[in-house]
C-alpha atoms as a PDB file:
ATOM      1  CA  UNK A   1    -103.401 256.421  53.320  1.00  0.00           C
ATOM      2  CA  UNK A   2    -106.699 256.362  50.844  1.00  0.00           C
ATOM      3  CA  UNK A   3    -104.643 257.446  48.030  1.00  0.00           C
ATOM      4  CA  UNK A   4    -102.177 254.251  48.563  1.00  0.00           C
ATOM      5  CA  UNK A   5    -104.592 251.978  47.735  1.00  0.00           C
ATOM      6  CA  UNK A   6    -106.139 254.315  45.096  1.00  0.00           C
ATOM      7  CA  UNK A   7    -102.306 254.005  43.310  1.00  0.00           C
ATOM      8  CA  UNK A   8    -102.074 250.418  43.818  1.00  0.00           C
ATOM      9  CA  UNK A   9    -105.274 250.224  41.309  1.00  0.00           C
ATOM     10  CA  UNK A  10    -104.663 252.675  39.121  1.00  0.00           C
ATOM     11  CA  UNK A  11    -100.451 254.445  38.967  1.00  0.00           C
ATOM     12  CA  UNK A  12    -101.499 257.316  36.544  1.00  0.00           C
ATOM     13  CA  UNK A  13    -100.831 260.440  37.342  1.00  0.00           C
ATOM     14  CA  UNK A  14    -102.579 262.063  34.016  1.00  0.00           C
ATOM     15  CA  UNK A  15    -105.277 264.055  35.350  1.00  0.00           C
ATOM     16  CA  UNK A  16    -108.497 263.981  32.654  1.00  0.00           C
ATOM     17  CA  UNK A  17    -112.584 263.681  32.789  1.00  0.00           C
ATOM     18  CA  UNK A  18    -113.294 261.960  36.459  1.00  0.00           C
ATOM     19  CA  UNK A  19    -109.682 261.717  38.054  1.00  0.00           C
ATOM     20  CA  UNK A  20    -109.637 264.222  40.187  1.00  0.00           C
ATOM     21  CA  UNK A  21    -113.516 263.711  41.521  1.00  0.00           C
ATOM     22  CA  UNK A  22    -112.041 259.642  42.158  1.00  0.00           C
ATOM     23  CA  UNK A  23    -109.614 260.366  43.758  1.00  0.00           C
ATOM     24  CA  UNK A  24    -109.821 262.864  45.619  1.00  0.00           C
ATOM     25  CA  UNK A  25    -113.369 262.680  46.421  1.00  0.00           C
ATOM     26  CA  UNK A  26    -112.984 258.595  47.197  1.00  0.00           C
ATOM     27  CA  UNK A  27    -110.552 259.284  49.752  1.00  0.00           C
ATOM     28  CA  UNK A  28    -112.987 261.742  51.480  1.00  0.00           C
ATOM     29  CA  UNK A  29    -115.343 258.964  50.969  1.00  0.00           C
ATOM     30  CA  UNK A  30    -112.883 256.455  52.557  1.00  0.00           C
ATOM     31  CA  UNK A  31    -112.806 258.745  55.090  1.00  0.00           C
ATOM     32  CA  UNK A  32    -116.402 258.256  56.294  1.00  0.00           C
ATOM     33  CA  UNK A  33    -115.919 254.922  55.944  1.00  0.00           C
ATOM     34  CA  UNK A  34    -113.118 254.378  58.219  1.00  0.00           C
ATOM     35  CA  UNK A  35    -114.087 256.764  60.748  1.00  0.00           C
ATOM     36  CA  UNK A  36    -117.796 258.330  60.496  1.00  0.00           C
ATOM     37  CA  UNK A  37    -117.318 260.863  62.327  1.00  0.00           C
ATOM     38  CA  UNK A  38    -116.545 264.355  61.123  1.00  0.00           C
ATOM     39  CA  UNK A  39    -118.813 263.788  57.406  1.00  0.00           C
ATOM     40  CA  UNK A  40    -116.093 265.994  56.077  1.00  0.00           C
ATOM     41  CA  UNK A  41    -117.975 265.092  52.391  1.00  0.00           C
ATOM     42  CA  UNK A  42    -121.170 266.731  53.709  1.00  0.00           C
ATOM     43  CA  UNK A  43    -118.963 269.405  55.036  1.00  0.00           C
ATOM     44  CA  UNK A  44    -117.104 269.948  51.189  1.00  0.00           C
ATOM     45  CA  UNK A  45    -120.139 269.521  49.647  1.00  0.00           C
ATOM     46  CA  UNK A  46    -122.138 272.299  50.898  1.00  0.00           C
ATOM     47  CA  UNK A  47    -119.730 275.171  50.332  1.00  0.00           C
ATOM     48  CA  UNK A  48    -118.377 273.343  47.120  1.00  0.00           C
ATOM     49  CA  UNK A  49    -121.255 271.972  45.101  1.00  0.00           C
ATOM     50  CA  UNK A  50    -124.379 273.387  46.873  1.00  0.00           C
ATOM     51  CA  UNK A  51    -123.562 277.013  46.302  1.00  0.00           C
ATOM     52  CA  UNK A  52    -122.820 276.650  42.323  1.00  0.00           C
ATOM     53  CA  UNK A  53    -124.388 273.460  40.836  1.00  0.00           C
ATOM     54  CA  UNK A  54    -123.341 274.442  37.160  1.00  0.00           C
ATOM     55  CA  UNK A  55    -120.250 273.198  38.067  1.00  0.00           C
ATOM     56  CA  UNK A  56    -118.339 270.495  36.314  1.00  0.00           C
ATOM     57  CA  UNK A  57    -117.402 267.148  38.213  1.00  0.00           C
ATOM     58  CA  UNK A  58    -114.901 266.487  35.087  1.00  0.00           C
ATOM     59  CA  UNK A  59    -111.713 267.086  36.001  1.00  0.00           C
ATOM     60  CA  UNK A  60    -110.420 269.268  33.906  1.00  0.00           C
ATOM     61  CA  UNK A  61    -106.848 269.331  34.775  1.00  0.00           C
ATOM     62  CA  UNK A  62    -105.069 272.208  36.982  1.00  0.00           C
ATOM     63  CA  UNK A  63    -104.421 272.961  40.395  1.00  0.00           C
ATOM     64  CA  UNK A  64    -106.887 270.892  42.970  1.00  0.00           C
ATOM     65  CA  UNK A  65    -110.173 272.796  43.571  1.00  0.00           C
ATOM     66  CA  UNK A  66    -112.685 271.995  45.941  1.00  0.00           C
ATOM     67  CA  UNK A  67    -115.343 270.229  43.894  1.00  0.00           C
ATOM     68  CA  UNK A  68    -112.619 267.355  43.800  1.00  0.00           C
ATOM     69  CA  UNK A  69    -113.056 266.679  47.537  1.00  0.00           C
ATOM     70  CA  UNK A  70    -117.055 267.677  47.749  1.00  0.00           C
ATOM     71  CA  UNK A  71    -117.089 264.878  44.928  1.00  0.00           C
ATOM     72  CA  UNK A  72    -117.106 262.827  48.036  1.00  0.00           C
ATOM     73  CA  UNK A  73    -120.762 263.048  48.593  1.00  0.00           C
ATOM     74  CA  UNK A  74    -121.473 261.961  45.400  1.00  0.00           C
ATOM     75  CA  UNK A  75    -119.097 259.066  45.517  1.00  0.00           C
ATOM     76  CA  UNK A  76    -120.968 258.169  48.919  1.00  0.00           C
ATOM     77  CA  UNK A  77    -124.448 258.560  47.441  1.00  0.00           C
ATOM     78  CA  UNK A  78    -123.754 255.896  44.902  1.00  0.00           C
ATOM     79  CA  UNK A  79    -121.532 253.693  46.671  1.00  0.00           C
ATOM     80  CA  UNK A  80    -124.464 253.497  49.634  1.00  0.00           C
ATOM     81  CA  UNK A  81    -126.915 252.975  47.219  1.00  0.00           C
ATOM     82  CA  UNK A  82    -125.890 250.510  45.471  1.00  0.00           C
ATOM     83  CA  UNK A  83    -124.064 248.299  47.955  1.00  0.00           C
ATOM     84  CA  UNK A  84    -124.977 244.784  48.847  1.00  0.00           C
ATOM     85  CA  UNK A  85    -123.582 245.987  52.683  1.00  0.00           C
ATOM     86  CA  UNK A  86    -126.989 247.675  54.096  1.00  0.00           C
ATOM     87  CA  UNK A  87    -127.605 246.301  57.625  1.00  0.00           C
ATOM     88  CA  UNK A  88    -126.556 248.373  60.528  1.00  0.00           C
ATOM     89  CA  UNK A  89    -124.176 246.228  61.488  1.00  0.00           C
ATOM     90  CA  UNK A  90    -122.239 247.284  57.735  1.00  0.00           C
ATOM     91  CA  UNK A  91    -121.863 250.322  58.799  1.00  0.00           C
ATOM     92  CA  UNK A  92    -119.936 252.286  58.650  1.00  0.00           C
ATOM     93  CA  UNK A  93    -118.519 250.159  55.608  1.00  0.00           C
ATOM     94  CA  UNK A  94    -121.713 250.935  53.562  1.00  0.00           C
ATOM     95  CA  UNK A  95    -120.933 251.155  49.921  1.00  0.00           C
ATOM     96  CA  UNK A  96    -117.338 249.885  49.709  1.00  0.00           C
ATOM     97  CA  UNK A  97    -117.942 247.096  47.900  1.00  0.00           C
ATOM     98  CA  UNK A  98    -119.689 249.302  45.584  1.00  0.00           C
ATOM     99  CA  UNK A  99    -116.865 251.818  45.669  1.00  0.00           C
ATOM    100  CA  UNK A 100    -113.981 248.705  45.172  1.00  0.00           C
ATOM    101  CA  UNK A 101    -115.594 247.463  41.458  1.00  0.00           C
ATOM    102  CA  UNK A 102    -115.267 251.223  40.243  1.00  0.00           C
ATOM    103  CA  UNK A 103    -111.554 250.954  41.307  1.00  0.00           C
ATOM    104  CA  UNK A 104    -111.295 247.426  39.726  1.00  0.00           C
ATOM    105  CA  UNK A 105    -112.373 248.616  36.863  1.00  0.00           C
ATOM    106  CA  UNK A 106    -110.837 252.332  36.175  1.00  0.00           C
ATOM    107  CA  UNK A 107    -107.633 249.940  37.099  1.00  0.00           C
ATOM    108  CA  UNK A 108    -106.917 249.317  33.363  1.00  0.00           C
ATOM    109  CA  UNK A 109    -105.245 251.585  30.711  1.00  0.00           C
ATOM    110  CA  UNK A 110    -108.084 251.464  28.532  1.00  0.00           C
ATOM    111  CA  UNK A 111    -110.938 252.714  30.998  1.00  0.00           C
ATOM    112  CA  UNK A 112    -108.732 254.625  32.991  1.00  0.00           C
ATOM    113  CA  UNK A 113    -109.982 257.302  35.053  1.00  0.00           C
ATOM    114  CA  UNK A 114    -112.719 258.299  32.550  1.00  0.00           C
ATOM    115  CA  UNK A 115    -116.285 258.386  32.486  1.00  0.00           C
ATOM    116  CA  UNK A 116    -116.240 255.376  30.096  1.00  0.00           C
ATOM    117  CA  UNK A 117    -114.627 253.632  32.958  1.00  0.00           C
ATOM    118  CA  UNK A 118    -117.593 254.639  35.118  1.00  0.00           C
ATOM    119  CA  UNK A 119    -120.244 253.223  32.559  1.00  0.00           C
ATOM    120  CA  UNK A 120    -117.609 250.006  32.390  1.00  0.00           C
ATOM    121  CA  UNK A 121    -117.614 250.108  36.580  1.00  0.00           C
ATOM    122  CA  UNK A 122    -121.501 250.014  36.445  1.00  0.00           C
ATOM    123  CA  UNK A 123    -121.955 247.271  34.024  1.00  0.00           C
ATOM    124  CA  UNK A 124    -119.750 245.271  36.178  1.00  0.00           C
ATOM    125  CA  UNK A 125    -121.926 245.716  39.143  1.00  0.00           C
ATOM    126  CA  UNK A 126    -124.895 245.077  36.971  1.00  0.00           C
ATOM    127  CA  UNK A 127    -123.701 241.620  36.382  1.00  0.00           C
ATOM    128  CA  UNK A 128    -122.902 241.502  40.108  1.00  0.00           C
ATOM    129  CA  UNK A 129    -126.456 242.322  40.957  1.00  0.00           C
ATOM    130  CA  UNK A 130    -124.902 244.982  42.858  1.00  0.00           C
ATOM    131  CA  UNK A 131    -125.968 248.210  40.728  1.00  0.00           C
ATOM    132  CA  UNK A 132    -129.634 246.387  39.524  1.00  0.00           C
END
């Protein structure tokens, strides 16, 4: 269902530097967020990106590989961070407000899914106060 509102952002299907890590490690994050249960990102993570951290994030193009979904921790670690939603009663929404400006913002065919759209996505949120 993630990836729905993932497409309604961003249509393209051209898969270069950080699409794969968005999308499919967002939707794990979206995940967590919608139901907290299973922490299927910690889950990924640990066999994916634990055992071999000279791994790229970039997506490099290719068949889906497991760092794309273990990306989901790392998408959770800055979303959380970073978020203006922090009291218990946020959670388990924590981060997605976070998580929506890097959508708004890789939403364009200039930034697209690219790491320049990540820098763009976090001077956004800089002049949101959210990423200060």
């Amino acid at each position: 269902m993630f990836h729905q509102v993932q497409y309604r952002y961003n249509t393209t299907t051209t898969r270069s530097s950080i699409y794969g890590i968005l999308r499919e490690g967002g939707a794990r994050f979206a995940e967590d967020c919608i139901f907290d249960r299973p922490n299927r990102y910690a889950e990924s993570a640990s066999a994916a990106l634990f055992p071999v951290p000279e791994e790229t994030m970039l997506d490099l193009g290719g068949s889906s590989t497991p760092i794309r979904y273990a990306a989901g921790l790392f998408w959770k670690y800055l979303a959380e961070h970073h978020s203006n939603l922090t009291s218990a009663a946020d959670e388990p929404a924590i981060g997605v407000d976070t998580y929506r400006i890097l959508l708004q913002e890789t939403a364009t065919a200039t930034a697209d899914y690219t790491v320049q759209g990540l820098r763009s996505a976090r001077q956004s949120a800089e002049h949101n106060s959210i990423w200060s």
